[in-house]
Protein backbone atom coordinates (compact mmCIF):
# COMPACT_ATOMS: atom_id res chain seq x y z
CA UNK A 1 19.37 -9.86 -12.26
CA UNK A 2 15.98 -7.29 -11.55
CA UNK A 3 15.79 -5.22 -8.93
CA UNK A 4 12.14 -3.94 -8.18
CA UNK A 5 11.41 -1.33 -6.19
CA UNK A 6 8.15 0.00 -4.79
CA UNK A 7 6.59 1.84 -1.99
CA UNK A 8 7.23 6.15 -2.02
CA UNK A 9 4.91 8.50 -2.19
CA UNK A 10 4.17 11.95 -1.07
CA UNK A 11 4.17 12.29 2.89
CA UNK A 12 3.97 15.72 5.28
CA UNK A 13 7.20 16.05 7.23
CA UNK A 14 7.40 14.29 10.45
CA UNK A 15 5.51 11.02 8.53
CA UNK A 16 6.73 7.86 7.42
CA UNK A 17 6.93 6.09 4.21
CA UNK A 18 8.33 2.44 3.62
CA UNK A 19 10.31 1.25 0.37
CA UNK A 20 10.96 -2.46 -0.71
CA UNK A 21 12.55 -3.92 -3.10
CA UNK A 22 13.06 -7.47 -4.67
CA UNK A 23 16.11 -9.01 -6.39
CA UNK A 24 15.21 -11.70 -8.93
CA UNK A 25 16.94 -13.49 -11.33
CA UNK A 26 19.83 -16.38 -10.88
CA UNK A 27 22.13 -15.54 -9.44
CA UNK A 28 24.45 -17.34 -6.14
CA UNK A 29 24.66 -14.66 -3.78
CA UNK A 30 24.32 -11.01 -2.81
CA UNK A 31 26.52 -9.06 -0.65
CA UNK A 32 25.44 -5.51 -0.26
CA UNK A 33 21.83 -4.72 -0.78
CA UNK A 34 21.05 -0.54 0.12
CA UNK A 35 19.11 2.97 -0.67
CA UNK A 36 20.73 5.60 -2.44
CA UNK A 37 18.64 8.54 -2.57
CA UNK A 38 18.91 11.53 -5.75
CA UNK A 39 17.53 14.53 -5.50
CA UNK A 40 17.66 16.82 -8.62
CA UNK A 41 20.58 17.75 -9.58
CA UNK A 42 22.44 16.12 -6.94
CA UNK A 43 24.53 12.50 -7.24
CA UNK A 44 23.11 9.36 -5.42
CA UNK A 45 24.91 8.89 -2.22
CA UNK A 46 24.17 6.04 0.38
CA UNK A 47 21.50 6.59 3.01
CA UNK A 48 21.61 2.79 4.41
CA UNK A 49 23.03 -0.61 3.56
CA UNK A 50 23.37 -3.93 5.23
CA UNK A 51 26.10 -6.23 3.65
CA UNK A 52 27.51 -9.80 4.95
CA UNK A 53 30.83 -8.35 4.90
CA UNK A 54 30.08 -4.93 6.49
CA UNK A 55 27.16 -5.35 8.90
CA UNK A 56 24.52 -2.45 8.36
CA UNK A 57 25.47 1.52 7.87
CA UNK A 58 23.54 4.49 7.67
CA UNK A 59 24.47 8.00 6.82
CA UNK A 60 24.58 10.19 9.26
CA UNK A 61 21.68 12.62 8.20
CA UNK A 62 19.04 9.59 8.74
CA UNK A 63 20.54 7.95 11.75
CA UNK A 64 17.79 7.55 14.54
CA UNK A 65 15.21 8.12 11.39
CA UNK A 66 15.55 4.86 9.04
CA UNK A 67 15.68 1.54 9.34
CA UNK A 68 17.14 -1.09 6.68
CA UNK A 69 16.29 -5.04 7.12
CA UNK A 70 17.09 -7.34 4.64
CA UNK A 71 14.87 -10.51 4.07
CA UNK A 72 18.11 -12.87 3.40
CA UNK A 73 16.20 -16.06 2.18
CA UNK A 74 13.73 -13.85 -0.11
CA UNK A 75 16.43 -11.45 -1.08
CA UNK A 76 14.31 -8.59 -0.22
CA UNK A 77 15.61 -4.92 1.56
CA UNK A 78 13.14 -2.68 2.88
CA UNK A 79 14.06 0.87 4.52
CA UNK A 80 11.49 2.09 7.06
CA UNK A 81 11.74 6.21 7.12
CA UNK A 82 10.32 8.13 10.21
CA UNK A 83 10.69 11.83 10.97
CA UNK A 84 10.66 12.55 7.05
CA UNK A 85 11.83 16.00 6.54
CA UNK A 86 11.89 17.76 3.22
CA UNK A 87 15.47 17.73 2.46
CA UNK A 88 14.56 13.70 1.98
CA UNK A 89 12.94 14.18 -0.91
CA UNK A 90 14.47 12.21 -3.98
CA UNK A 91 14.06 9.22 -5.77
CA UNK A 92 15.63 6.15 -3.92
CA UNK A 93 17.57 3.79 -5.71
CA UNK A 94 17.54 0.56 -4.67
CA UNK A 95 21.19 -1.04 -5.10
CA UNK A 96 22.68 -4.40 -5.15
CA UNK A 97 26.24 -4.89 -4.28
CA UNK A 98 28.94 -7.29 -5.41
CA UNK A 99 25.98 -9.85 -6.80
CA UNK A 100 27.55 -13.30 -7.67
CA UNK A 101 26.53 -15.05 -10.94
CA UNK A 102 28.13 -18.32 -12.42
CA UNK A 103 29.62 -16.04 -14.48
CA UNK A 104 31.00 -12.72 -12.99
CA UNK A 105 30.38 -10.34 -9.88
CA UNK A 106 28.43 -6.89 -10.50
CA UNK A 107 26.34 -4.05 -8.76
CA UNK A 108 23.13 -3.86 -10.21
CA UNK A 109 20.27 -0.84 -9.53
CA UNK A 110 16.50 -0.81 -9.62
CA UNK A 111 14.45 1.93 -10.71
CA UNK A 112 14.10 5.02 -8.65
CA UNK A 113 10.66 5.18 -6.41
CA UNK A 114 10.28 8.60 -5.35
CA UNK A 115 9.89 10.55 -1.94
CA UNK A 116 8.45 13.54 -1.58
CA UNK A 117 8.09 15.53 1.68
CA UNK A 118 5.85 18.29 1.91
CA UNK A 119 6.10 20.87 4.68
């Protein structure tokens, strides 16, 4: 199972950037698929996720701002960010959650595609 993620870049605050990402690979069936940005020398923590058990959640610092959808054929996730301030700056994980194989369930993560805000 790959994750691929894509989109970033350097915005001003008050702009808007939009990440992807693509699961590939076999697999039966995902669960959770979500963002969890890191800044330096912080931990990843969640900022959305949508999950057939759990609906969709956001973190209270980008309520109102982002946006997660979830392609559920393609097994894509995309988070929409508006308002960007710099205190969102950080690479974003891309993370898939409780991902069923024929042989075993796991979390996987892409690469980090990173967000920088510029005031």
């Amino acid at each position: 199972v790959q994750l691929q993620a894509s989109g970033g870049g350097s915005v001003q605050t008050g702009g808007s950037s939009r990440l992807s990402c693509a699961v590939s690979g076999t697999f039966v069936k995902i669960n959770t698929l979500g963002w969890y940005p890191q800044a330096p020398g912080n931990d990843r923590e969640l900022v959305a996720r949508i999950s057939r058990s759990f609906g969709t959640s956001y973190a209270d610092s980008v309520k109102d701002r982002f946006t997660i959808s979830r392609d559920w054929d393609k097994n894509t996730v995309d988070l929409q960010m508006n308002n960007l301030r710099p205190d969102d700056t950080a690479a974003y994980y891309c993370y898939a959650g409780q991902v069923t194989t024929v042989r075993s369930t796991d979390d996987y993560w892409g690469q980090g595609t990173l967000v920088t805000v510029s005031s």
